[in-house]
N, C-alpha and C. Protein backbone atom coordinates (compact mmCIF):
# COMPACT_ATOMS: atom_id res chain seq x y z
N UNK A 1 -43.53 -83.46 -32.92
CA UNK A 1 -43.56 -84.26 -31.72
C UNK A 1 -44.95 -84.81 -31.42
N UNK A 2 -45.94 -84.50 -31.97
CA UNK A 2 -47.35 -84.78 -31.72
C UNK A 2 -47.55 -86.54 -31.91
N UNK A 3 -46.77 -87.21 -33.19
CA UNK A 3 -46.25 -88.34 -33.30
C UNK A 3 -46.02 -89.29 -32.23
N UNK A 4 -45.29 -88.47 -31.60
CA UNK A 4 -44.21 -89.17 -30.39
C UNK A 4 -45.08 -90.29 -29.49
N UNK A 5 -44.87 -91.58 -29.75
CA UNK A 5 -45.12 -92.38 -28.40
C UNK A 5 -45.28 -92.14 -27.35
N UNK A 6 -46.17 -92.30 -26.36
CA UNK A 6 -46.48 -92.62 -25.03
C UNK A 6 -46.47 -94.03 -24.58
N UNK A 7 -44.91 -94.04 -23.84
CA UNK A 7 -44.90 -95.51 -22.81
C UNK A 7 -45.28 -95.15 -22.19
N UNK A 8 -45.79 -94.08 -21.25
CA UNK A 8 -45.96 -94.95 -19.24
C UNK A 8 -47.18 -95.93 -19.30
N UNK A 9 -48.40 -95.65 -20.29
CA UNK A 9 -49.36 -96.39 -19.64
C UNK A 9 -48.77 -97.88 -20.04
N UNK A 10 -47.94 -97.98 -21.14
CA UNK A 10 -47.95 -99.06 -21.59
C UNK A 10 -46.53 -99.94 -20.73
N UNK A 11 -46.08 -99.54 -20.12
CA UNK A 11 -45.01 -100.01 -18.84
C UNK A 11 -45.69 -100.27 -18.32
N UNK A 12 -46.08 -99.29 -18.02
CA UNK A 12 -47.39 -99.90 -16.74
C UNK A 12 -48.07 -101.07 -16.82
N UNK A 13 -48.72 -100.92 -17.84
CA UNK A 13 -49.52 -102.25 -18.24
C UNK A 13 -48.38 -103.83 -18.29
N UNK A 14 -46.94 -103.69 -18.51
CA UNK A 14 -46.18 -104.64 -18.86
C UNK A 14 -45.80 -104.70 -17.31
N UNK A 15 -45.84 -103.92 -16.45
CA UNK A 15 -45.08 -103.88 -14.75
C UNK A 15 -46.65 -104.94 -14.17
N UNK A 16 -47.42 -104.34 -14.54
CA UNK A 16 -48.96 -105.09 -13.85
C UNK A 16 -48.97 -106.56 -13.91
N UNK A 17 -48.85 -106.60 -15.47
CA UNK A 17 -48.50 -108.56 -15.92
C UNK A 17 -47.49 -108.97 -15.18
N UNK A 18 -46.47 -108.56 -15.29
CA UNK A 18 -45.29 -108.87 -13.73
C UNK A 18 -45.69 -109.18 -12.94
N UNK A 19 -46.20 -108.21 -12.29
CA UNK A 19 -46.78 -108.77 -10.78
C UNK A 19 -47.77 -109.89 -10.92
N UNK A 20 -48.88 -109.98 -11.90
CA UNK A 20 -49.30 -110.81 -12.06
C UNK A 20 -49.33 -112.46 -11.92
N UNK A 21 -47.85 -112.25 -13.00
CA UNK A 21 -46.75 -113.35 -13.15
C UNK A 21 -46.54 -113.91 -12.03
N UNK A 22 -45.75 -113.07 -11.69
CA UNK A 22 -45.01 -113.16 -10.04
C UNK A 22 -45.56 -113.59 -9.01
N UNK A 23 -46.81 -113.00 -8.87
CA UNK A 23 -47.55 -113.60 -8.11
C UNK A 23 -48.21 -114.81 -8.15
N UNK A 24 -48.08 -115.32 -9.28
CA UNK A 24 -48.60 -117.16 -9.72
C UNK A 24 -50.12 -116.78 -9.53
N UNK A 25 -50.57 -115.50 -10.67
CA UNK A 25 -52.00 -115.12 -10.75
C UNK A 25 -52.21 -115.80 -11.86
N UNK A 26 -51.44 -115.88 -12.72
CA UNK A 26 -51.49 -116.28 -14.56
C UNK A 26 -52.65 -117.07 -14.92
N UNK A 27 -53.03 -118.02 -13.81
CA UNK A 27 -53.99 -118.94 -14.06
C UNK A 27 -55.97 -119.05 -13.49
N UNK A 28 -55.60 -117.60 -12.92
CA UNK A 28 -56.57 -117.32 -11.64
C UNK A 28 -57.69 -116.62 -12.78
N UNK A 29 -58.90 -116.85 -12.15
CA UNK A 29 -60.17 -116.06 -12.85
C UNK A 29 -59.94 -114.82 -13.23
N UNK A 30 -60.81 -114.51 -13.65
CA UNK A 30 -60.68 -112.71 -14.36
C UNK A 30 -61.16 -111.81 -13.20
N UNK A 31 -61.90 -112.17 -12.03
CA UNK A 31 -62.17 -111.22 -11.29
C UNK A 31 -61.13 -111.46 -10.09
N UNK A 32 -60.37 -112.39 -10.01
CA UNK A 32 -59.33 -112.76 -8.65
C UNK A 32 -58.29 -111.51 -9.58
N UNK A 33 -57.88 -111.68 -10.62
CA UNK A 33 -56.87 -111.18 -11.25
C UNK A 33 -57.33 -109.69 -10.92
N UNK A 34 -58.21 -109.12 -11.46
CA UNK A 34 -58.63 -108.11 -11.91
C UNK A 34 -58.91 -107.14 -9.88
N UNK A 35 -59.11 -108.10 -8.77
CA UNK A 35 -59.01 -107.36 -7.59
C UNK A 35 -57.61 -107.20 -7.53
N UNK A 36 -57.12 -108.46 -7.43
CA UNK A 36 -55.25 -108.26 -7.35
C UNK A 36 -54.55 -107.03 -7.61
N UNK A 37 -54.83 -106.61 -8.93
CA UNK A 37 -54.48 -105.43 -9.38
C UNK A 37 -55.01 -104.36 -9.09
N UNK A 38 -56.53 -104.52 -8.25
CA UNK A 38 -57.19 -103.27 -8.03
C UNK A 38 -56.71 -103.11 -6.46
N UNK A 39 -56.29 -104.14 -5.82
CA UNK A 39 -55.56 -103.72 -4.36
C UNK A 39 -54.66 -103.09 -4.49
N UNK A 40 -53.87 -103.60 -5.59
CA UNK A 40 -52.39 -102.34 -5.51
C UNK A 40 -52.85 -101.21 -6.47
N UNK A 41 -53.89 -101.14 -6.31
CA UNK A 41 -54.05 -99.46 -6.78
C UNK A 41 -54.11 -99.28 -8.12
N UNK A 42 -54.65 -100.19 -8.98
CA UNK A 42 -54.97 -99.86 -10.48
C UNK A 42 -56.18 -99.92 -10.51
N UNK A 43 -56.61 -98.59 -11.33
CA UNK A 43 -58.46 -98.41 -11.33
C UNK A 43 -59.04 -99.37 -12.15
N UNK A 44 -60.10 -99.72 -11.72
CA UNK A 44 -60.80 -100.87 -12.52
C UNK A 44 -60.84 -100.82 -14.09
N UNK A 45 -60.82 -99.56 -14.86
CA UNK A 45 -60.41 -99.62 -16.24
C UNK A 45 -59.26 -100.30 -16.57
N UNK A 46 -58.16 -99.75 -16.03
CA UNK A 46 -56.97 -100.68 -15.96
C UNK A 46 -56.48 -101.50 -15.77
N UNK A 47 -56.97 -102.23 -14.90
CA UNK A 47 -57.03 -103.57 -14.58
C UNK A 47 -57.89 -104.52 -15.10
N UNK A 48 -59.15 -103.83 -16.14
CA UNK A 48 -59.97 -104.86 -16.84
C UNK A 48 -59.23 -104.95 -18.05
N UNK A 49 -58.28 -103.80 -18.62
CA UNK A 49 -57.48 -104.02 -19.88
C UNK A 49 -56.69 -104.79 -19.16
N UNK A 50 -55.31 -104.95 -18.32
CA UNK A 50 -54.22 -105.62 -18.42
C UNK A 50 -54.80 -107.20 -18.30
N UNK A 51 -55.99 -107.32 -17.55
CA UNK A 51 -56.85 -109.06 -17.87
C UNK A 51 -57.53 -109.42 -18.68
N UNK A 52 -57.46 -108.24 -19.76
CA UNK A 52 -58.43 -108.97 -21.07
C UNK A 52 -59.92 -108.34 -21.08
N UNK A 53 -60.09 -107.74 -20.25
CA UNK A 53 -61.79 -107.60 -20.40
C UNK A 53 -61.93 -106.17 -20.72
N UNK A 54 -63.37 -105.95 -20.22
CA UNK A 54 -63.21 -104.41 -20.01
C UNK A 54 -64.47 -103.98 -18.81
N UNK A 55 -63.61 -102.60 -18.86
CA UNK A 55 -64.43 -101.96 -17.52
C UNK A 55 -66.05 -102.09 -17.29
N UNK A 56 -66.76 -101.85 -18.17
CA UNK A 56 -67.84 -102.35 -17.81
C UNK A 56 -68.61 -103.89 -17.70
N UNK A 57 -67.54 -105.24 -17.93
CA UNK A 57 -67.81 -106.41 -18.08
C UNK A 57 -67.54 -106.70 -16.34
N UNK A 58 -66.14 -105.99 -16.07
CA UNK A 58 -65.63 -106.47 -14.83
C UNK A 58 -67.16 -105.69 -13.76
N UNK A 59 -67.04 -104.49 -14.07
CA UNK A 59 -68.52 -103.90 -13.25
C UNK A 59 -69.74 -104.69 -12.78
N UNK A 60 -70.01 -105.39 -14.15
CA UNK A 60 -71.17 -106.38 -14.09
C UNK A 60 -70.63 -107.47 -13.21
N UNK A 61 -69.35 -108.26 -12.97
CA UNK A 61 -68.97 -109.59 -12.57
C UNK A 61 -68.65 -109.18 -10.91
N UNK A 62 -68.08 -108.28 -10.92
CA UNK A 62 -68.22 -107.47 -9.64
C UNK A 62 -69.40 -107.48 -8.72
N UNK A 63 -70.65 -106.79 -9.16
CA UNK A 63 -71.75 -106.44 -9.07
C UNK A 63 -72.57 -108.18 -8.56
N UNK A 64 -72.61 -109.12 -9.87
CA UNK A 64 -73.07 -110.30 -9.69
C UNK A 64 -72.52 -111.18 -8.48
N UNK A 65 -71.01 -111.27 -8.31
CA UNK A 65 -70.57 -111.88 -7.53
C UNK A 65 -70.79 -110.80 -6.03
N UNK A 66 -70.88 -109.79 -6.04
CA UNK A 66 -71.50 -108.97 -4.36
C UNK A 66 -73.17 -109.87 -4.24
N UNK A 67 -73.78 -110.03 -5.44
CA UNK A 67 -75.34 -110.15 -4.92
C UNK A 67 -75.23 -111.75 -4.19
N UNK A 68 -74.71 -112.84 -5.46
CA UNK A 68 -74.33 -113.85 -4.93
C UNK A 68 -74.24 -114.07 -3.60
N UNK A 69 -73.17 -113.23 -3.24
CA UNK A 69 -72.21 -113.39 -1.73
C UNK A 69 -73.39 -112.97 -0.47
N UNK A 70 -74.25 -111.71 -0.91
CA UNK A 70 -75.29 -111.37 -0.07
C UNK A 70 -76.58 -112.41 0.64
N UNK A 71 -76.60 -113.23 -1.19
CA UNK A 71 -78.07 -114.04 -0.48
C UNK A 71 -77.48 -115.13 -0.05
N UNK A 72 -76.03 -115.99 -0.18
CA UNK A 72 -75.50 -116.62 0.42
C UNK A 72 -75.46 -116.38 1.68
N UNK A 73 -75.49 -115.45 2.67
CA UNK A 73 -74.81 -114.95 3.58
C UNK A 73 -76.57 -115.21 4.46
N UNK A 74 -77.76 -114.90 3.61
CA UNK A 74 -79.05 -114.97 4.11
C UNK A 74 -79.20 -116.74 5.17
């Protein structure tokens, strides 16, 4: 049994693109996408895989777009 497949993460990951879908995200940036999914509660690892990236890319775009928003705000 050590063999044996593991679906949940990978449902998961196919339920996420759904909502995605569904939500008429399909076309939206990588960090609109990537909060979307982190509001309903998928940790930022997970949500940088189901959009293509990864966790520490989204960290950085995260990070850049807070400083942005800060000195804008000056």
């Amino acid at each position: 049994m050590a063999d044996e497949f593991v679906w949940e993460p990978f449902i998961g990951r196919c339920l996420a693109r759904l909502c995605l879908s569904g939500a008429g995200m399909d076309e939206r940036p990588v960090l609109e996408r990537a909060q979307f999914l982190m509001d309903m509660g998928l940790p930022r690892a997970e949500a940088a895989r189901v959009v293509g990236s990864s966790d520490d890319s989204l960290r950085v775009m995260f990070a850049t777009k807070a400083k942005k928003t800060s000195k804008a705000k000056r």
